[in-house]
N, C-alpha and C. Protein backbone atom coordinates (compact mmCIF):
# COMPACT_ATOMS: atom_id res chain seq x y z
N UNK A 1 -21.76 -16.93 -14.57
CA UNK A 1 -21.35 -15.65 -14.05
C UNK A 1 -19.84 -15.50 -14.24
N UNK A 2 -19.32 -14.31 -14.87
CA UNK A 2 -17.96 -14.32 -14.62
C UNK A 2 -17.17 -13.88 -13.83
N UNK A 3 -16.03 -13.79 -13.83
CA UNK A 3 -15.04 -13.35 -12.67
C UNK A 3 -14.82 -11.82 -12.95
N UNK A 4 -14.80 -11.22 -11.83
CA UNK A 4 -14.74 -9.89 -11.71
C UNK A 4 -13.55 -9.33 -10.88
N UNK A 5 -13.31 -8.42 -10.62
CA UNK A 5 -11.65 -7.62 -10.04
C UNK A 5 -11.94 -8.28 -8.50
N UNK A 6 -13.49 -7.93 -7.84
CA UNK A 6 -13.11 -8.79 -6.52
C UNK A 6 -12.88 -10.22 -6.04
N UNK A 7 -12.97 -11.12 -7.51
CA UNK A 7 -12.64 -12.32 -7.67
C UNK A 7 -11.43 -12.85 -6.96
N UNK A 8 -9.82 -11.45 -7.24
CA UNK A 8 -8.81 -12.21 -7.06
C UNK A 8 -8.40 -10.68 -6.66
N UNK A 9 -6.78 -10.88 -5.93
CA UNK A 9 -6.26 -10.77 -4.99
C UNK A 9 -6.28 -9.11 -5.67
N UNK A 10 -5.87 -8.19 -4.77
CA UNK A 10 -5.35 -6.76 -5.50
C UNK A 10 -3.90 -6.61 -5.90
N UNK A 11 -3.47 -7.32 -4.88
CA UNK A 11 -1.90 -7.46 -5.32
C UNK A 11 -1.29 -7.89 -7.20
N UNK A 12 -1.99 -9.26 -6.85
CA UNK A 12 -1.79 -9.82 -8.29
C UNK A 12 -2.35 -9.36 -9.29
N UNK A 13 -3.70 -8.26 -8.82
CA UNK A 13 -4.40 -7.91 -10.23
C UNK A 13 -3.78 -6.28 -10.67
N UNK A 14 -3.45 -5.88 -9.50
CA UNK A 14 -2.39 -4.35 -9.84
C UNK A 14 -1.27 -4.53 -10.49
N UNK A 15 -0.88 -5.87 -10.67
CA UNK A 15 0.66 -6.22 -11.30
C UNK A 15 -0.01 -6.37 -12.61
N UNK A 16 -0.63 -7.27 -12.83
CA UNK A 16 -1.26 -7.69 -14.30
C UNK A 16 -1.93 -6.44 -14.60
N UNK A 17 -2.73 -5.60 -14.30
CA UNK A 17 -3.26 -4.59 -15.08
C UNK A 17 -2.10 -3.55 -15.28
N UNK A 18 -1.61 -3.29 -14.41
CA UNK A 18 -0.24 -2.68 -14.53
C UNK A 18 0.53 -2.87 -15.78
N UNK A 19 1.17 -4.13 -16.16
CA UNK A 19 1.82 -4.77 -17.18
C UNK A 19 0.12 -4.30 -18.33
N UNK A 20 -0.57 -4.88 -18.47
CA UNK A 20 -1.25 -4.44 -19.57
C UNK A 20 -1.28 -2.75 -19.65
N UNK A 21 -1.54 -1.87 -18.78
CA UNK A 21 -1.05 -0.48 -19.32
C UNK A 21 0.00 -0.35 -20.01
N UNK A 22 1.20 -0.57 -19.55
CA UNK A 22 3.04 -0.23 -19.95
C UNK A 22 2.82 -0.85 -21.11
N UNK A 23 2.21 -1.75 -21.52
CA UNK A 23 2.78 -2.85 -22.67
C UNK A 23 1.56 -2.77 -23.94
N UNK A 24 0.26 -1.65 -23.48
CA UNK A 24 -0.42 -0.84 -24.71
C UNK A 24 0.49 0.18 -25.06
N UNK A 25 1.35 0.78 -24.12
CA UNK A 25 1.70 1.83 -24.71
C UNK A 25 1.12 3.63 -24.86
N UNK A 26 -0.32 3.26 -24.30
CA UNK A 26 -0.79 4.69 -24.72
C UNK A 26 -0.77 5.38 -23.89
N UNK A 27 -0.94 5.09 -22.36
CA UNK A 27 -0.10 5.73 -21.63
C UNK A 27 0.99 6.57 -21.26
N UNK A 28 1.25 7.91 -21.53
CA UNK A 28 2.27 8.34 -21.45
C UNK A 28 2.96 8.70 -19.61
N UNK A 29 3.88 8.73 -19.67
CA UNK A 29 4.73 8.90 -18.25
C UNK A 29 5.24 9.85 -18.67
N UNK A 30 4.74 10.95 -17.52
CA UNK A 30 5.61 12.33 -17.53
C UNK A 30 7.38 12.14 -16.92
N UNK A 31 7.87 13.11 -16.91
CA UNK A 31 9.48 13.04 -16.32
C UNK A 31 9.93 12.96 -15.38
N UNK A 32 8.84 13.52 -14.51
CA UNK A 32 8.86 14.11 -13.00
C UNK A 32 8.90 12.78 -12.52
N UNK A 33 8.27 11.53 -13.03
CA UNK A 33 8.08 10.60 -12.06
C UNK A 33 9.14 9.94 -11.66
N UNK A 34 10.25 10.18 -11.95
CA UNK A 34 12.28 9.74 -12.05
C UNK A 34 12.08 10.27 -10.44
N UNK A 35 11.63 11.28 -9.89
CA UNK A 35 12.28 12.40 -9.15
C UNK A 35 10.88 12.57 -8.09
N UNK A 36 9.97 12.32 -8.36
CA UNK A 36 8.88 13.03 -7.60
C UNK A 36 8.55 12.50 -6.30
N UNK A 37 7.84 13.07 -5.24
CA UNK A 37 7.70 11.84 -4.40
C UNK A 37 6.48 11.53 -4.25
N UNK A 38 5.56 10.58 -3.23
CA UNK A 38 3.90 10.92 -3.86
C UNK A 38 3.14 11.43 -3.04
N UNK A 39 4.45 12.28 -1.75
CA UNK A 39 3.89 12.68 -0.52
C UNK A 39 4.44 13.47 0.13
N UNK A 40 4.04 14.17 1.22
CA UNK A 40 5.21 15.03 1.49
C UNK A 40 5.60 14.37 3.22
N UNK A 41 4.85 13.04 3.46
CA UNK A 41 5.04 12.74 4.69
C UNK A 41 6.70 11.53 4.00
N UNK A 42 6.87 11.51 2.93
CA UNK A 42 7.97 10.97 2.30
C UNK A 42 9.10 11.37 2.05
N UNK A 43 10.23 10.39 2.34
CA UNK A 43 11.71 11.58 2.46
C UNK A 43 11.81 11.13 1.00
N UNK A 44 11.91 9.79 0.23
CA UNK A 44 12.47 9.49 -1.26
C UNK A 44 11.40 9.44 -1.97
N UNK A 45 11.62 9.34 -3.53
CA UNK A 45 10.91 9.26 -4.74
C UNK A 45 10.75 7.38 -4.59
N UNK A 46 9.46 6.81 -4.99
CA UNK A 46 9.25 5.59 -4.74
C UNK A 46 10.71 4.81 -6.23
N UNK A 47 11.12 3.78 -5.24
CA UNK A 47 12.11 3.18 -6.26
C UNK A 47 12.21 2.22 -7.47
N UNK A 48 10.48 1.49 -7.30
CA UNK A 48 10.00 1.02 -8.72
C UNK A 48 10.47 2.19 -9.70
N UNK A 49 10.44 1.51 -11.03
CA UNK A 49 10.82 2.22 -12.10
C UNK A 49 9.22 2.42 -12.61
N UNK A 50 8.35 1.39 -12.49
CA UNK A 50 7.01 1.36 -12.93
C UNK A 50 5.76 1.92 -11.91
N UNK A 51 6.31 2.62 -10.65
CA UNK A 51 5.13 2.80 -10.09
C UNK A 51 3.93 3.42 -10.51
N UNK A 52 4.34 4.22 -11.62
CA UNK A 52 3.09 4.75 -11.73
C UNK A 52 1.94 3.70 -12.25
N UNK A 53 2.48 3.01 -13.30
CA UNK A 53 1.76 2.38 -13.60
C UNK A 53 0.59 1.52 -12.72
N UNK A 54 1.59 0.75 -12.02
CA UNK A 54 0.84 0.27 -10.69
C UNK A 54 0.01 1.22 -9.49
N UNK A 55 0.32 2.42 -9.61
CA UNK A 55 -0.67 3.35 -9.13
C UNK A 55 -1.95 3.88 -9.88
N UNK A 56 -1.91 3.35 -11.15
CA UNK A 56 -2.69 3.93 -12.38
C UNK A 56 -3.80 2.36 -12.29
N UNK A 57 -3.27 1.34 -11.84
CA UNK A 57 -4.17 0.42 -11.26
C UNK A 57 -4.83 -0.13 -10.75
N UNK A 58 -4.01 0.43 -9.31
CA UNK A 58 -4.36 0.49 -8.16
C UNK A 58 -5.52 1.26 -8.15
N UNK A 59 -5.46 2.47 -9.14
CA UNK A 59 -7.21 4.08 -9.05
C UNK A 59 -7.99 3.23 -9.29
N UNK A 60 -7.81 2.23 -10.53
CA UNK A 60 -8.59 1.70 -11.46
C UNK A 60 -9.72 0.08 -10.52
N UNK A 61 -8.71 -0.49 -9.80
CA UNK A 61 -9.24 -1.16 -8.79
C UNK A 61 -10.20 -0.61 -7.72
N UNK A 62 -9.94 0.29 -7.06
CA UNK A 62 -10.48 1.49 -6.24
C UNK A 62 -11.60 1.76 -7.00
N UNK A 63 -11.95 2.31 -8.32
CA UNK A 63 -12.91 3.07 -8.65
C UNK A 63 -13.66 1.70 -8.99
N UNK A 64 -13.44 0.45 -9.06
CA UNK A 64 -14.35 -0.38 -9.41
C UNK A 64 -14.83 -1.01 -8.14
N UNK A 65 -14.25 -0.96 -6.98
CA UNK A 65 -15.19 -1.13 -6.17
C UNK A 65 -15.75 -0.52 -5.73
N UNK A 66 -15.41 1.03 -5.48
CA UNK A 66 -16.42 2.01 -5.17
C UNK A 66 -16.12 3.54 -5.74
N UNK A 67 -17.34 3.81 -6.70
CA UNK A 67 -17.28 4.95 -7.23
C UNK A 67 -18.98 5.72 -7.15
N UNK A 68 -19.06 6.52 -7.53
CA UNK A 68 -18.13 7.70 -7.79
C UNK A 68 -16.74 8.25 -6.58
N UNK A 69 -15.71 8.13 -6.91
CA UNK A 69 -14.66 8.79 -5.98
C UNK A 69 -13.68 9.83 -7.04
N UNK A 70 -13.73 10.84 -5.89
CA UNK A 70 -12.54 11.94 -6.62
C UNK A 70 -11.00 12.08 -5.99
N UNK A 71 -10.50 12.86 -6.49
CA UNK A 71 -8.94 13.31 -5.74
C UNK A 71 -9.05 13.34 -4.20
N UNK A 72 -9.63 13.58 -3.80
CA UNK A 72 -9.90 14.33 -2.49
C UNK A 72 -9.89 12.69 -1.42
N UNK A 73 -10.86 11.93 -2.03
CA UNK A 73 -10.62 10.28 -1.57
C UNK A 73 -9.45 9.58 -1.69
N UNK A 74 -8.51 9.61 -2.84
CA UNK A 74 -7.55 9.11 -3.40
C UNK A 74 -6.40 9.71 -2.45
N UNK A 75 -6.50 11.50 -2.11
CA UNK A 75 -5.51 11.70 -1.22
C UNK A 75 -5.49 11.02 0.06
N UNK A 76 -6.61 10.85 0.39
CA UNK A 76 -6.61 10.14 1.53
C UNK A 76 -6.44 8.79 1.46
N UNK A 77 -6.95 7.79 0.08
CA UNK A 77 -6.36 6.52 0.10
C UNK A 77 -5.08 6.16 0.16
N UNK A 78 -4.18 7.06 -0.24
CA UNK A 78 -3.05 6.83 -0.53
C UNK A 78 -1.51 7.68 0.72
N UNK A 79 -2.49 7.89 1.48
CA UNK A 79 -1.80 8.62 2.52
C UNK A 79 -0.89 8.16 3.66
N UNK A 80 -0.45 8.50 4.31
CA UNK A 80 0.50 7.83 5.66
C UNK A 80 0.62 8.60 6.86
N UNK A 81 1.44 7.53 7.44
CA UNK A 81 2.12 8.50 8.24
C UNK A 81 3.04 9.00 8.35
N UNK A 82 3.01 10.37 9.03
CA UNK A 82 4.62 11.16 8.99
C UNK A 82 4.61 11.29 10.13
N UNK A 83 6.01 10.49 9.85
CA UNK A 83 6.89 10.52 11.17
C UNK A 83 7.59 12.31 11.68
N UNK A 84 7.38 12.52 12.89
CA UNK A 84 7.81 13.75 13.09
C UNK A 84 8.83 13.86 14.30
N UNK A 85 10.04 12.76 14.30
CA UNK A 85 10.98 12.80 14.90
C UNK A 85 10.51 12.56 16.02
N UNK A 86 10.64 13.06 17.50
CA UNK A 86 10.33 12.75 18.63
C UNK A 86 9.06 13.18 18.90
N UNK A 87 8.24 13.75 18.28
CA UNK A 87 6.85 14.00 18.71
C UNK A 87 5.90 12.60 18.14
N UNK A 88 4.69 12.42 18.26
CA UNK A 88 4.03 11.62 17.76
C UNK A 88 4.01 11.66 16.06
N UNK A 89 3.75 10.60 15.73
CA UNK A 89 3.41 10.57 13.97
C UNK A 89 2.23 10.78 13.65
N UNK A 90 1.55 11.78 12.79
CA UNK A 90 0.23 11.73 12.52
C UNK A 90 0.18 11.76 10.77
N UNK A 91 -1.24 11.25 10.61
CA UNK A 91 -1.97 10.99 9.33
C UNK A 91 -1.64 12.27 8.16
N UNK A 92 -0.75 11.87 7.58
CA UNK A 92 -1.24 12.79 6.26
C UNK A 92 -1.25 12.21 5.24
N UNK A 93 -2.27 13.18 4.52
CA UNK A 93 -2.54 13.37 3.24
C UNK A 93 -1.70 12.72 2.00
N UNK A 94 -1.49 12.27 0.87
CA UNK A 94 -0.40 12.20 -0.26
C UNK A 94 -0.66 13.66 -1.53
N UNK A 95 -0.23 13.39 -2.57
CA UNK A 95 -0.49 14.48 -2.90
C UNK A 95 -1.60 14.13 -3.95
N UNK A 96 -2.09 15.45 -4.41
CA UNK A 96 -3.22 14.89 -5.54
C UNK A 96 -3.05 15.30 -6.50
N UNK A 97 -1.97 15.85 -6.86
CA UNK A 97 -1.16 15.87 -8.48
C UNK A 97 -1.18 15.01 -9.08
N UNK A 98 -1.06 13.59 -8.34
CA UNK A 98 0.01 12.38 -8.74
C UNK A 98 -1.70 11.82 -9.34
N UNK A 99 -2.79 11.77 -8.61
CA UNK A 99 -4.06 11.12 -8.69
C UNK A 99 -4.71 12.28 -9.66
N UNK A 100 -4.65 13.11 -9.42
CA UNK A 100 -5.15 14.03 -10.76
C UNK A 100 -5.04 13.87 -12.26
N UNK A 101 -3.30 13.49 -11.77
CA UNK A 101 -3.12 13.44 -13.55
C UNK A 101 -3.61 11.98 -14.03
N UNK A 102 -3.26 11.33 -13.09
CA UNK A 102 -3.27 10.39 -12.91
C UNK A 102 -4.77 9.83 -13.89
N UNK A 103 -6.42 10.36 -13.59
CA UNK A 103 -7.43 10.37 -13.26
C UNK A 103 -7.44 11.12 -15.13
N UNK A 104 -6.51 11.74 -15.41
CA UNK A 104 -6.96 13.01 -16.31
C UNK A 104 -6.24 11.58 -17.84
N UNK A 105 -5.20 11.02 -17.28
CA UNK A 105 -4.81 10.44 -18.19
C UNK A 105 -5.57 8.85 -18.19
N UNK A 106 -6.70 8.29 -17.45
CA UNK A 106 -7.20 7.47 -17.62
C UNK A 106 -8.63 7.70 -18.37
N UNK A 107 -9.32 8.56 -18.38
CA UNK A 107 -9.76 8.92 -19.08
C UNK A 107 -9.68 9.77 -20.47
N UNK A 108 -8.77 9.96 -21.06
CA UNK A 108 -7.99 9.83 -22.02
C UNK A 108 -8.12 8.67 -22.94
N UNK A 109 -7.62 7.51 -22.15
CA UNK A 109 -7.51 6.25 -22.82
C UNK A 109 -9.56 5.50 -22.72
N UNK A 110 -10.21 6.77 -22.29
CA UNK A 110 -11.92 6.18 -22.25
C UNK A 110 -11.70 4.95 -20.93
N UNK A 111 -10.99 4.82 -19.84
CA UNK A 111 -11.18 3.95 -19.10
C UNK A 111 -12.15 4.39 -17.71
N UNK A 112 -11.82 5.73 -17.43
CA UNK A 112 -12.72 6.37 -16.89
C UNK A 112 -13.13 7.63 -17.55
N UNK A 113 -14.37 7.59 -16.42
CA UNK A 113 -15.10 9.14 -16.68
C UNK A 113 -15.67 9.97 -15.34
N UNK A 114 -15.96 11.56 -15.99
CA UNK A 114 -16.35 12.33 -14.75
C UNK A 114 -17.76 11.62 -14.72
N UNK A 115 -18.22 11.91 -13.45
CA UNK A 115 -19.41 11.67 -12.72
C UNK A 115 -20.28 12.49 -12.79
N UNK A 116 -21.44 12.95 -13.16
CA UNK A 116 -22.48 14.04 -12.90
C UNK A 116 -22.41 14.82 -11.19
N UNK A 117 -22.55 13.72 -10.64
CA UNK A 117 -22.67 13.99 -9.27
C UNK A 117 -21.37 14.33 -8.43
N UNK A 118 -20.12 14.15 -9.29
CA UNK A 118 -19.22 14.46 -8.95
C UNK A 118 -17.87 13.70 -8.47
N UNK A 119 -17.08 13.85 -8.90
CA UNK A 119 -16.28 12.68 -8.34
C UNK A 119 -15.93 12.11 -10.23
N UNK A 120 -15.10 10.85 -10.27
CA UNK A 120 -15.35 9.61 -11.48
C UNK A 120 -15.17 8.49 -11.41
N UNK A 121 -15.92 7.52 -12.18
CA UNK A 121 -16.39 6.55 -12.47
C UNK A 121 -15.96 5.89 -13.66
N UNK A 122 -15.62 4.38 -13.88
CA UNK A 122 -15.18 3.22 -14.66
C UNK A 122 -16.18 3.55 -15.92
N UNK A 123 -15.35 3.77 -16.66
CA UNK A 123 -16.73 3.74 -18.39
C UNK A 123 -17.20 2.23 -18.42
N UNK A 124 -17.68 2.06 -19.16
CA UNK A 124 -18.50 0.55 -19.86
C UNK A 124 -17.25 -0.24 -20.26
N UNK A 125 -16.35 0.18 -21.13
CA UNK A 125 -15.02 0.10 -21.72
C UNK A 125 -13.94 -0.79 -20.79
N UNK A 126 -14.18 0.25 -19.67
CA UNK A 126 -12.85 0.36 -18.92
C UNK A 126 -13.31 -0.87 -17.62
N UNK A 127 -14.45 -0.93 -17.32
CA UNK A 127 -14.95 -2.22 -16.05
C UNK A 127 -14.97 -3.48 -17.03
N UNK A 128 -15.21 -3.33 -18.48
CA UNK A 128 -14.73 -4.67 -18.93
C UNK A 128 -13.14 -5.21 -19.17
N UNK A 129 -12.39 -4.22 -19.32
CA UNK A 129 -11.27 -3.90 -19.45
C UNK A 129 -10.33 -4.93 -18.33
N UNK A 130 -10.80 -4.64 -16.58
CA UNK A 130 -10.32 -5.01 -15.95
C UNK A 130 -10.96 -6.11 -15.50
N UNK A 131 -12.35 -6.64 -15.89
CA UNK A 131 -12.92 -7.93 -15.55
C UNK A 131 -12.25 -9.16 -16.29
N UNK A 132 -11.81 -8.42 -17.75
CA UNK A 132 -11.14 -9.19 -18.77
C UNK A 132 -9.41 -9.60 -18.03
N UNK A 133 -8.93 -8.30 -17.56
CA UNK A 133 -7.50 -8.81 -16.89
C UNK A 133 -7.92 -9.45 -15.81
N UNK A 134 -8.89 -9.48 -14.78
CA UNK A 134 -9.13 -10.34 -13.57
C UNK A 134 -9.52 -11.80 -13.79
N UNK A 135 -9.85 -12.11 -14.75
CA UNK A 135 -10.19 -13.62 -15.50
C UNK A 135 -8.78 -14.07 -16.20
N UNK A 136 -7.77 -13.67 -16.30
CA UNK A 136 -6.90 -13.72 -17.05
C UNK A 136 -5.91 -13.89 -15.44
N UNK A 137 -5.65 -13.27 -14.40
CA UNK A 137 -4.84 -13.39 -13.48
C UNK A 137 -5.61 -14.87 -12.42
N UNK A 138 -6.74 -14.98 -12.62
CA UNK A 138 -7.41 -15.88 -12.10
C UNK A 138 -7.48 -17.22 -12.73
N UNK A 139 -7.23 -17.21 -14.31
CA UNK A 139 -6.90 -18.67 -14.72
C UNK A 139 -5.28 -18.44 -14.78
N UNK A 140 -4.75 -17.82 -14.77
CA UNK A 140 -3.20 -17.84 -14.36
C UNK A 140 -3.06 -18.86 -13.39
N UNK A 141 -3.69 -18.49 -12.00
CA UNK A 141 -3.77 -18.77 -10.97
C UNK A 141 -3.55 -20.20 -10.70
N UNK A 142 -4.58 -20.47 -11.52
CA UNK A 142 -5.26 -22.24 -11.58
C UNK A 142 -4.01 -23.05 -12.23
């Protein structure tokens, strides 16, 4: 049996799949991401230079343990809290621009796809893709 993404840690496997996006190359990074923030419960733009990438991993982890999921999940995975000065802090949302395009440019590269039923899902391609980097961060490991 081989090793699969829930084999090993998310941390270590969002870094390594991460680095394998940036370092195919086909990935493109829009401009906005210098400047953008990924929320509005957020005062700064995140200060990695690579987050997206690692957010483009992070979907990719997510949709392999449970899919079909759309934007609408992702806003909420990726959400916080906002602080609202002296009143209580409550739950919001992030935005779903960031997971949209996000979603629009992984399937692109055939790593995902839409869902019939709605929502998307890991192609054939793309769950070997990351079983292949999770065997690879897991004999790292060793």
């Amino acid at each position: 049996m081989g090793i699969s993404v829930k084999d090993v840690g998310a941390y270590e496997f969002n870094k390594a799949f991460a680095a394998f996006l940036k370092k195919s190359g086909k990935m493109k990074v829009p401009e906005w991401t210098d400047f953008s923030k990924t929320g509005p419960y957020k005062e700064l733009a995140p200060s990695d230079s690579d987050w997206y990438f690692i957010r483009a991993a992070s979907l990719c982890r997510h949709l392999y343990i449970k899919s079909p999921t759309g934007v609408g999940c992702f806003k909420r995975i990726y959400g916080g809290l906002h602080r609202r000065g002296a009143a209580p802090g409550h739950f919001a949302v992030s935005t779903g621009s960031i997971s949209r395009r996000l979603l629009k440019s992984l399937e692109q590269l055939k790593l995902v796809e839409k869902d019939p039923n709605g929502g998307r899902r890991l192609t054939s391609q793309g769950r070997r893709d990351l079983d292949r980097i999770a065997a690879q961060v897991k004999s790292k490991k060793k």
